[in-house]
N, C-alpha and C. Protein backbone atom coordinates (compact mmCIF):
# COMPACT_ATOMS: atom_id res chain seq x y z
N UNK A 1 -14.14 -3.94 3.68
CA UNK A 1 -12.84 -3.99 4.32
C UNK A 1 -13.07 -4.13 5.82
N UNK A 2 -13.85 -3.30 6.55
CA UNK A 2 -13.76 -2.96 7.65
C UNK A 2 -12.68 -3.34 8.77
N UNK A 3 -11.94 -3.30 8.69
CA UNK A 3 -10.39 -3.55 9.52
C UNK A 3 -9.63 -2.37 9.04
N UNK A 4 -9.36 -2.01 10.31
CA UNK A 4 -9.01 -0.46 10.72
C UNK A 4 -6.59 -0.86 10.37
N UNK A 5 -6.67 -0.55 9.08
CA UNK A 5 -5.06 -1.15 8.71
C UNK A 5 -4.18 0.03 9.82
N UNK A 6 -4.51 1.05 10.06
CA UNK A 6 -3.89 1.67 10.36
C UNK A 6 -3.51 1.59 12.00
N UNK A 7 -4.34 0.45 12.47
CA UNK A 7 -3.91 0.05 14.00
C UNK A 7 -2.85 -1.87 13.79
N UNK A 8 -2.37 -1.42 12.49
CA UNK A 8 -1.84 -3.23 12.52
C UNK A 8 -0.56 -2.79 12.91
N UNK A 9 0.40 -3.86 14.17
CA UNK A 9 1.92 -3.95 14.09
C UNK A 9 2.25 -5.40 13.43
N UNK A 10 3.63 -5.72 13.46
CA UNK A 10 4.12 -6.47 13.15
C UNK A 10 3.35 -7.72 13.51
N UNK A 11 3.16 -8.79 12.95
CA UNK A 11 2.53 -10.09 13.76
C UNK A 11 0.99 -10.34 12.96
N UNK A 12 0.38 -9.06 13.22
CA UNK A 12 -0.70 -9.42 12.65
C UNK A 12 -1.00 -9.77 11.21
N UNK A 13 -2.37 -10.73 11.15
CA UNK A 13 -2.31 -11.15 9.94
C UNK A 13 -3.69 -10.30 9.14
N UNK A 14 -3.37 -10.46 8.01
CA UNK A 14 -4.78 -10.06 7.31
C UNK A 14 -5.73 -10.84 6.80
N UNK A 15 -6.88 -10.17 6.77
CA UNK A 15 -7.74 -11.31 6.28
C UNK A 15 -7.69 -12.22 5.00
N UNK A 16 -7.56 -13.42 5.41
CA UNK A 16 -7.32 -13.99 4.07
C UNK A 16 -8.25 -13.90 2.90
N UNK A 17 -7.78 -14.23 1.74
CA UNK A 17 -8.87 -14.48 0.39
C UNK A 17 -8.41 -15.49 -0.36
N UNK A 18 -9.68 -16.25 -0.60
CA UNK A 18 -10.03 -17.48 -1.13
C UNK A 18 -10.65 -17.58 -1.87
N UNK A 19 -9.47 -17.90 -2.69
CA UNK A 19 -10.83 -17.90 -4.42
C UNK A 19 -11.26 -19.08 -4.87
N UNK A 20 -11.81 -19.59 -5.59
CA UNK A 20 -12.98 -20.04 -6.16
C UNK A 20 -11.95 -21.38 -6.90
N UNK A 21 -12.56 -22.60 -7.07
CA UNK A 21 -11.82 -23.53 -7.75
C UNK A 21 -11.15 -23.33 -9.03
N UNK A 22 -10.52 -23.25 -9.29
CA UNK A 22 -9.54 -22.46 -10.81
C UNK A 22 -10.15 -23.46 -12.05
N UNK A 23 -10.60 -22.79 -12.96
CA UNK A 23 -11.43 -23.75 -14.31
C UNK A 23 -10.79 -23.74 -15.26
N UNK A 24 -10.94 -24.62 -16.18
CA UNK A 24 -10.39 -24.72 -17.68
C UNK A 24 -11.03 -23.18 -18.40
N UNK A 25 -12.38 -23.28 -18.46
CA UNK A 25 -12.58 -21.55 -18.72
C UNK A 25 -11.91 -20.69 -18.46
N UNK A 26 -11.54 -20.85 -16.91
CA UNK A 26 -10.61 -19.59 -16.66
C UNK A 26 -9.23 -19.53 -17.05
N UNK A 27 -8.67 -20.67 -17.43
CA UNK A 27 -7.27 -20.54 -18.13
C UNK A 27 -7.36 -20.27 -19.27
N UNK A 28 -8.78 -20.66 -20.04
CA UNK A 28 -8.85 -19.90 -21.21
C UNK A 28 -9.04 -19.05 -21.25
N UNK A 29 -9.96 -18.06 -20.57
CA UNK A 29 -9.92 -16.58 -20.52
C UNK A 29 -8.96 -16.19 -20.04
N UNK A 30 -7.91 -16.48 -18.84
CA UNK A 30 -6.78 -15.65 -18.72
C UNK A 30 -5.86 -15.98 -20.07
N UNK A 31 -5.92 -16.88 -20.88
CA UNK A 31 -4.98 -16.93 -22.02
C UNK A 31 -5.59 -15.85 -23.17
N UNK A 32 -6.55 -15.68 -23.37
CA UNK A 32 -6.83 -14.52 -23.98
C UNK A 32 -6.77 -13.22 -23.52
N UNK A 33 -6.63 -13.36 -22.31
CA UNK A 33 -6.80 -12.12 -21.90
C UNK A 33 -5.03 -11.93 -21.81
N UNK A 34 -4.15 -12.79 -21.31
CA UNK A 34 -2.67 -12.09 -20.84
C UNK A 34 -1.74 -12.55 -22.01
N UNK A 35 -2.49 -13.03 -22.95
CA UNK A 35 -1.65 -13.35 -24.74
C UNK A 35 -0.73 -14.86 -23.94
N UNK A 36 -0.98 -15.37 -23.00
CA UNK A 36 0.41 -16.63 -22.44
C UNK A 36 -0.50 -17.86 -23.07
N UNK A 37 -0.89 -18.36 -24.26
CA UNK A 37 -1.19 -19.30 -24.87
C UNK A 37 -0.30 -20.63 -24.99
N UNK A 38 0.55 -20.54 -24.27
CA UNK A 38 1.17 -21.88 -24.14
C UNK A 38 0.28 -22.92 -23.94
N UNK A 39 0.45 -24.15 -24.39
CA UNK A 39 -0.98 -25.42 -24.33
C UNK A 39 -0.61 -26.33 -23.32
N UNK A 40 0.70 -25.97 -22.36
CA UNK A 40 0.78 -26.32 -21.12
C UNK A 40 -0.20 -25.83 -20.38
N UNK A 41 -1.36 -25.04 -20.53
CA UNK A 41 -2.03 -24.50 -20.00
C UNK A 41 -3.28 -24.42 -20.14
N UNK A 42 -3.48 -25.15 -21.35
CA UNK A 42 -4.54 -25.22 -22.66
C UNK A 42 -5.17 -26.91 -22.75
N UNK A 43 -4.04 -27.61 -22.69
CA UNK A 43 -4.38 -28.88 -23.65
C UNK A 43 -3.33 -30.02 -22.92
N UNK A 44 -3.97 -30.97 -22.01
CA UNK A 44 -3.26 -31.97 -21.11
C UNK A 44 -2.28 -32.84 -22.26
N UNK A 45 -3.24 -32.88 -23.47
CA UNK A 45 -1.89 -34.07 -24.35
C UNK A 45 -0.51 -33.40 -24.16
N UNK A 46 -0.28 -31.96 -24.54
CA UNK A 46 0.60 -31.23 -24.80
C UNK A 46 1.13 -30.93 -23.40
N UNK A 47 0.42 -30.86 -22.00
CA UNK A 47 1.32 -30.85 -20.98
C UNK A 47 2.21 -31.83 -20.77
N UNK A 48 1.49 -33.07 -20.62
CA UNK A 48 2.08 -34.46 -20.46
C UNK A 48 3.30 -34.61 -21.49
N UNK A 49 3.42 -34.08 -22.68
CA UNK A 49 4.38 -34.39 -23.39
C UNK A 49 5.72 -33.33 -23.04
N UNK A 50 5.21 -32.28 -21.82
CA UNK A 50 6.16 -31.65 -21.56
C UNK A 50 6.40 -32.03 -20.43
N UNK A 51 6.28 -33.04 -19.35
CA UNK A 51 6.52 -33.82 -18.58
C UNK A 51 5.53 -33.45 -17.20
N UNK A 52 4.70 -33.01 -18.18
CA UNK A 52 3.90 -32.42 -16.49
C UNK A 52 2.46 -33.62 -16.61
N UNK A 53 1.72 -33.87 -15.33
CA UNK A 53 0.93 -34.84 -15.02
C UNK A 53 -0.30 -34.28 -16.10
N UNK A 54 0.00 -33.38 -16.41
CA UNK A 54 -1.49 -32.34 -17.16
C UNK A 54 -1.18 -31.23 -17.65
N UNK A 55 -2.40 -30.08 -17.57
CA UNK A 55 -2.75 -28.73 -17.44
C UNK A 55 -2.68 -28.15 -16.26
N UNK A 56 -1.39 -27.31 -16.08
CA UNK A 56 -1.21 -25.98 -14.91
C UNK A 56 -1.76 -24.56 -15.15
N UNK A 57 -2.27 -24.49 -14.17
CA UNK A 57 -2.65 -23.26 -14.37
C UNK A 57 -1.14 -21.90 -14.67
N UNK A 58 -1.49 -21.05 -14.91
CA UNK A 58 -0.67 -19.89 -15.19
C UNK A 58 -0.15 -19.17 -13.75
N UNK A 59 1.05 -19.13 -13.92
CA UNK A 59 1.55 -18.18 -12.42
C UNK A 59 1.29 -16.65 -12.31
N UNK A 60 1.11 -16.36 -13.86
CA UNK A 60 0.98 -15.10 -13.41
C UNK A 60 -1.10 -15.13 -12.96
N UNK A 61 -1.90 -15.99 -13.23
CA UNK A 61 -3.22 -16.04 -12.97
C UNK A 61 -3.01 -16.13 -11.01
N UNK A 62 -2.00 -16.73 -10.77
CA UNK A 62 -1.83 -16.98 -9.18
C UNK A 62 -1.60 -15.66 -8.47
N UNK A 63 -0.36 -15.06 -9.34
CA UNK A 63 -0.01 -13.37 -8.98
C UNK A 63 -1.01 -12.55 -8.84
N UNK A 64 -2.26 -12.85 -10.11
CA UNK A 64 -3.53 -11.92 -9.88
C UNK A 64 -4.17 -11.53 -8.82
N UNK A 65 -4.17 -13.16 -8.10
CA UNK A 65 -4.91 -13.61 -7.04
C UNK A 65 -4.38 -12.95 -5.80
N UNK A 66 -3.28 -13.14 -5.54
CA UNK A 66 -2.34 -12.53 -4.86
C UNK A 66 -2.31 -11.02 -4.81
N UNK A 67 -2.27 -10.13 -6.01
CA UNK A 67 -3.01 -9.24 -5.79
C UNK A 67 -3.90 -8.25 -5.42
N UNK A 68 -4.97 -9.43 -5.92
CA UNK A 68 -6.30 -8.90 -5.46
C UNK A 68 -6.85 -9.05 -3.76
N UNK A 69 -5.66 -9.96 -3.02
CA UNK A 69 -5.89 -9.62 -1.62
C UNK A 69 -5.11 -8.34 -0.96
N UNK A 70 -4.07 -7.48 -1.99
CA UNK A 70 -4.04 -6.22 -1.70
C UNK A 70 -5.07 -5.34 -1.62
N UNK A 71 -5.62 -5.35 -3.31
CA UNK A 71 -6.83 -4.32 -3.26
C UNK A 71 -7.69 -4.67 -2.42
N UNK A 72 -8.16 -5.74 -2.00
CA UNK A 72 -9.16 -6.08 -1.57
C UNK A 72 -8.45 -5.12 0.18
N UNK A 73 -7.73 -4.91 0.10
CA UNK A 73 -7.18 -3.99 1.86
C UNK A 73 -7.27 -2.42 1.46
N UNK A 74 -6.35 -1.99 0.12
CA UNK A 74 -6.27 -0.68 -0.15
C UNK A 74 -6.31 -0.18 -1.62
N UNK A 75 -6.70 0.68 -2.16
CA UNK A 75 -6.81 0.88 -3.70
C UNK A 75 -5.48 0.48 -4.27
N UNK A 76 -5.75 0.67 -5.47
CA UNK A 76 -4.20 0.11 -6.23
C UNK A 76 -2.96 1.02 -6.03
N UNK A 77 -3.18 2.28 -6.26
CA UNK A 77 -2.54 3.32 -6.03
C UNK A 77 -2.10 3.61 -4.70
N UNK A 78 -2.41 2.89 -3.63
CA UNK A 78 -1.76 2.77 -2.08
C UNK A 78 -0.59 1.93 -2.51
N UNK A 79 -0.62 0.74 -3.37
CA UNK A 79 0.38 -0.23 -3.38
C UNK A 79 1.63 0.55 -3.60
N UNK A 80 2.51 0.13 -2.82
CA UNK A 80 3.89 1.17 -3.30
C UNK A 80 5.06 -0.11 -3.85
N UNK A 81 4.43 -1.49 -3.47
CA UNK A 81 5.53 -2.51 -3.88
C UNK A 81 5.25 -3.98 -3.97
N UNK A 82 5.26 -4.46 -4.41
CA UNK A 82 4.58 -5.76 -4.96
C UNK A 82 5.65 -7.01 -5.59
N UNK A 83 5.84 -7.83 -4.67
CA UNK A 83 6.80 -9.38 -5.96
C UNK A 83 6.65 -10.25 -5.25
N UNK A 84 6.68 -11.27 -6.18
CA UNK A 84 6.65 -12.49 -5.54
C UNK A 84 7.34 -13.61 -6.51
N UNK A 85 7.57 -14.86 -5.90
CA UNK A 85 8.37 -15.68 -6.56
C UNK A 85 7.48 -16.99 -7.04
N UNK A 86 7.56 -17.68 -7.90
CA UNK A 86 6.82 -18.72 -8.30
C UNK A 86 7.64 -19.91 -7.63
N UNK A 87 6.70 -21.07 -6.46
CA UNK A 87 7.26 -21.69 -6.05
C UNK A 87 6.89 -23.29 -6.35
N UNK A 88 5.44 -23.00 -7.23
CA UNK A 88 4.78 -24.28 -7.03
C UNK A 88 3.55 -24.38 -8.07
N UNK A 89 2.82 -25.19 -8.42
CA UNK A 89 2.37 -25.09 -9.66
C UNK A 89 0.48 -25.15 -9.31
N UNK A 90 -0.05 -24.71 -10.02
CA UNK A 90 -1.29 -24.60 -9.67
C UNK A 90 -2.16 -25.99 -10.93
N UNK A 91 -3.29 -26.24 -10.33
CA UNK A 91 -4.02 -27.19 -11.71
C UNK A 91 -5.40 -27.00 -11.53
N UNK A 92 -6.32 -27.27 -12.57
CA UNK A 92 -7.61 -27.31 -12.96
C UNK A 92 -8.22 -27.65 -11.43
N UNK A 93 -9.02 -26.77 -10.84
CA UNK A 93 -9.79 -27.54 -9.40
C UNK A 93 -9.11 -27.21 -7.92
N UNK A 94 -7.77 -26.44 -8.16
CA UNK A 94 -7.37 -26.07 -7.23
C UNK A 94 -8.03 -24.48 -6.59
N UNK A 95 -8.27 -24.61 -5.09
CA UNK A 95 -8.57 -23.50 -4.60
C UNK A 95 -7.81 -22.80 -3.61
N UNK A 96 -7.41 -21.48 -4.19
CA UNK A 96 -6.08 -21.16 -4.04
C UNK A 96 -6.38 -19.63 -2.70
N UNK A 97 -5.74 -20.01 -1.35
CA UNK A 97 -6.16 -19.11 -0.64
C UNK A 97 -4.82 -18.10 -0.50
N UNK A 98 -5.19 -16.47 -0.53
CA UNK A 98 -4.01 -16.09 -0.24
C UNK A 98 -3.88 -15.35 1.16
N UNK A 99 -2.98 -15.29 1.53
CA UNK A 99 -3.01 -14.65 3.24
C UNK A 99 -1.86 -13.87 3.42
N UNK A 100 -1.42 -12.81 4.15
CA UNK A 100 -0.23 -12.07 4.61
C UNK A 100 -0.48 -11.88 6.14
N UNK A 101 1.28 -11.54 6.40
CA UNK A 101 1.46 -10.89 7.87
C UNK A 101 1.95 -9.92 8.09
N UNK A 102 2.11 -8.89 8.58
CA UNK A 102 2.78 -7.68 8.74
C UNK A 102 3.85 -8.06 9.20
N UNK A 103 5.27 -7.18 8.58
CA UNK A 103 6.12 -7.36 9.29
C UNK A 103 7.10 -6.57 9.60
N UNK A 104 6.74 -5.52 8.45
CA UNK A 104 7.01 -4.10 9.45
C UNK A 104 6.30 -2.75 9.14
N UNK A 105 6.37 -1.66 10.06
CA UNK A 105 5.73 -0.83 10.28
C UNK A 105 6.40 1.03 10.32
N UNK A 106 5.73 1.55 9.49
CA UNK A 106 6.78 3.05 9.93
C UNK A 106 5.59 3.79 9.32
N UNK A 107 6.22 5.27 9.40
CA UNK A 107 4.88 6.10 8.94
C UNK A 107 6.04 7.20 7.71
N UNK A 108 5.76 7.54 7.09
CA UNK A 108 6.01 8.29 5.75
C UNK A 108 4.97 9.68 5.28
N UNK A 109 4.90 11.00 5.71
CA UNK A 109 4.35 12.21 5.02
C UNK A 109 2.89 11.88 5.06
N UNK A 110 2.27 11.35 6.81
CA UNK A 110 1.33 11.21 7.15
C UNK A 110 0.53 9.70 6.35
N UNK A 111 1.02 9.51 6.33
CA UNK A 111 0.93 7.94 5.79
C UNK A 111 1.43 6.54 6.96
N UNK A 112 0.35 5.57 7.11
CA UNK A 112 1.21 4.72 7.85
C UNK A 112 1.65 3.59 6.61
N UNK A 113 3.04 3.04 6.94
CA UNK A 113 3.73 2.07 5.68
C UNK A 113 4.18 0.86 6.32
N UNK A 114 3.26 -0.20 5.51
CA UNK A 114 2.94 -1.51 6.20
C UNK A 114 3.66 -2.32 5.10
N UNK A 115 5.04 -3.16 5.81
CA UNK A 115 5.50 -4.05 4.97
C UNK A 115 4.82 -5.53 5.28
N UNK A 116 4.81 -6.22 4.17
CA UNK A 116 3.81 -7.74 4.42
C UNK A 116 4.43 -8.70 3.56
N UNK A 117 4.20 -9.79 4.51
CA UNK A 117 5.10 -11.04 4.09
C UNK A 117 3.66 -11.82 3.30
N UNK A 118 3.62 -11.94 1.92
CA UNK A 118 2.17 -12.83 1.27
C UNK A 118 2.61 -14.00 0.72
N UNK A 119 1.39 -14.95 0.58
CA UNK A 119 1.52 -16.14 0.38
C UNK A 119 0.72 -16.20 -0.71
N UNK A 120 0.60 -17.28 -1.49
CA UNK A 120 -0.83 -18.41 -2.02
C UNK A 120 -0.24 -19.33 -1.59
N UNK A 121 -1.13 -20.27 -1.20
CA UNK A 121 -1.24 -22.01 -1.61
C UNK A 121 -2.41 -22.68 -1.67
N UNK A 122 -2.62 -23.87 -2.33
CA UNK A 122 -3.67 -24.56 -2.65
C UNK A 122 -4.67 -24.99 -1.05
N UNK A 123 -5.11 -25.92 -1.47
CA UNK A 123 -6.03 -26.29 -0.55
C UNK A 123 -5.29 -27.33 0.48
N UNK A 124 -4.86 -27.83 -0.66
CA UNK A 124 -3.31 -28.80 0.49
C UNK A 124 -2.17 -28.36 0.76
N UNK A 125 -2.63 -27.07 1.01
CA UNK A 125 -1.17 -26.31 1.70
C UNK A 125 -0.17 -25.94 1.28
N UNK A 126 0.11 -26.73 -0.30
CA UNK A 126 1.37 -26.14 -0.78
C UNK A 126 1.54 -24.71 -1.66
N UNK A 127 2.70 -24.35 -0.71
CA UNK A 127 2.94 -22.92 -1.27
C UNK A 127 2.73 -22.76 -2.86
N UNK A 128 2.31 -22.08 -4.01
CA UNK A 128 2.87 -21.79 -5.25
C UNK A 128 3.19 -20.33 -5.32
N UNK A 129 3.05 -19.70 -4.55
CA UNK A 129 3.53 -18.23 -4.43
C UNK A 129 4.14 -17.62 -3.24
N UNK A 130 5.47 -16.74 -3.14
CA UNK A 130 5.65 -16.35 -1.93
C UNK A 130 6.37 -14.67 -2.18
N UNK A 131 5.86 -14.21 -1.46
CA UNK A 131 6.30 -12.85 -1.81
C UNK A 131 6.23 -11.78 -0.67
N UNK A 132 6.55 -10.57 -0.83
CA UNK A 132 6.60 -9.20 -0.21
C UNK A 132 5.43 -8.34 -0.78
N UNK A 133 4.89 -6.95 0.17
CA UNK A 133 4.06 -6.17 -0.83
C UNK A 133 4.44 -5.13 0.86
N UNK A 134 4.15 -3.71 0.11
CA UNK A 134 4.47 -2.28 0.92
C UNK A 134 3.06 -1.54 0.58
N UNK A 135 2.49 -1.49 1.09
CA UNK A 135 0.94 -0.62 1.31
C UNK A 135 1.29 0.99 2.07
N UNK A 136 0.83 1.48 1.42
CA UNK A 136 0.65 2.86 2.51
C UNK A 136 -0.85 2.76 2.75
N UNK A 137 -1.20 3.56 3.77
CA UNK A 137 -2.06 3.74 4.61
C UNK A 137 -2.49 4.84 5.23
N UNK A 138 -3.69 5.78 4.50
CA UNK A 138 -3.82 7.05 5.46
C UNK A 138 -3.87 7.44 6.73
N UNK A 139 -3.27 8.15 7.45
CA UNK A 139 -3.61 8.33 8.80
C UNK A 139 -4.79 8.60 9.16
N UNK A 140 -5.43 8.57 10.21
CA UNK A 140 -7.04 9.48 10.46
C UNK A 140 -6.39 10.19 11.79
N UNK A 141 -5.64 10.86 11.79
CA UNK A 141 -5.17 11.63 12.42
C UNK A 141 -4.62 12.93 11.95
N UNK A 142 -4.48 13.55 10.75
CA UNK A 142 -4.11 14.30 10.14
C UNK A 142 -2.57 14.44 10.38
N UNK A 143 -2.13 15.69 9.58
CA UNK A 143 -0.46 15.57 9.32
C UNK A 143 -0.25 16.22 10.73
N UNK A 144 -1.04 16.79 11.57
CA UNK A 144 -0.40 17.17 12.74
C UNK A 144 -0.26 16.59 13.59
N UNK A 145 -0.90 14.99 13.81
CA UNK A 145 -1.15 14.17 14.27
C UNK A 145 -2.26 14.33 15.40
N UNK A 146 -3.22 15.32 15.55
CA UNK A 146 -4.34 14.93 16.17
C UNK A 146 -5.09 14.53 16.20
């Protein structure tokens, strides 16, 4: 981690995360793994016949991603709020970076509480995810504040 969350205001951004080119493996393992076996996801004959150029990846595989640039700041159990909206479609080979900004700030029962504006998008910029997430954050100041 090493970035001290508890000195962020509004504006600042976090470090982004960038994952890895998205594979046909991995839509098959996320289809076993999240039961979403649709063959829009599986099998290009069967996308194309649903009017798509191919095989998309899964939104909720994008949400994961999205995710995991929370934990990757604070354990899961810091997360106090998490959504996002599906805006855009992911495919085989896309590398999907996600990034946030702070955008607001308060403190809660010695806790600092960081609201964040998060993203994904591909490599060419287009959004497929846009969302909110609420982190708490321990103080290192204790509850008396020294």
């Amino acid at each position: 981690m090493g970035m001290n969350l508890e000195q962020l205001k509004p504006g600042d951004l976090i470090p982004e995360s960038i994952r890895p080119p998205i594979t046909r493996t991995q839509l098959a393992l996320f289809a076993g793994a999240s039961g979403d076996h649709n063959p829009i996801h599986l099998d290009d004959e069967e996308a194309r016949r649903g009017g798509l150029p191919g095989v998309i990846g899964h939104g909720m595989l994008s949400m994961a991603f999205l995710a995991q640039l929370l934990t990757d700041l604070v354990p899961n159990w810091q997360i106090r709020a998490f959504q996002a909206r599906f805006v855009g479609m992911t495919k085989p080979g896309d590398v999907i970076a996600c990034s946030g900004e702070v955008t607001a700030r308060s403190a809660s029962k010695g806790q600092t509480i960081l609201d964040l504006a998060v993203i994904a998008k591909t490599q060419n910029d287009a959004i497929v995810l846009d969302g909110t997430a609420r982190i708490a954050v321990p103080t290192t100041r204790g509850k008396l504040g020294k």
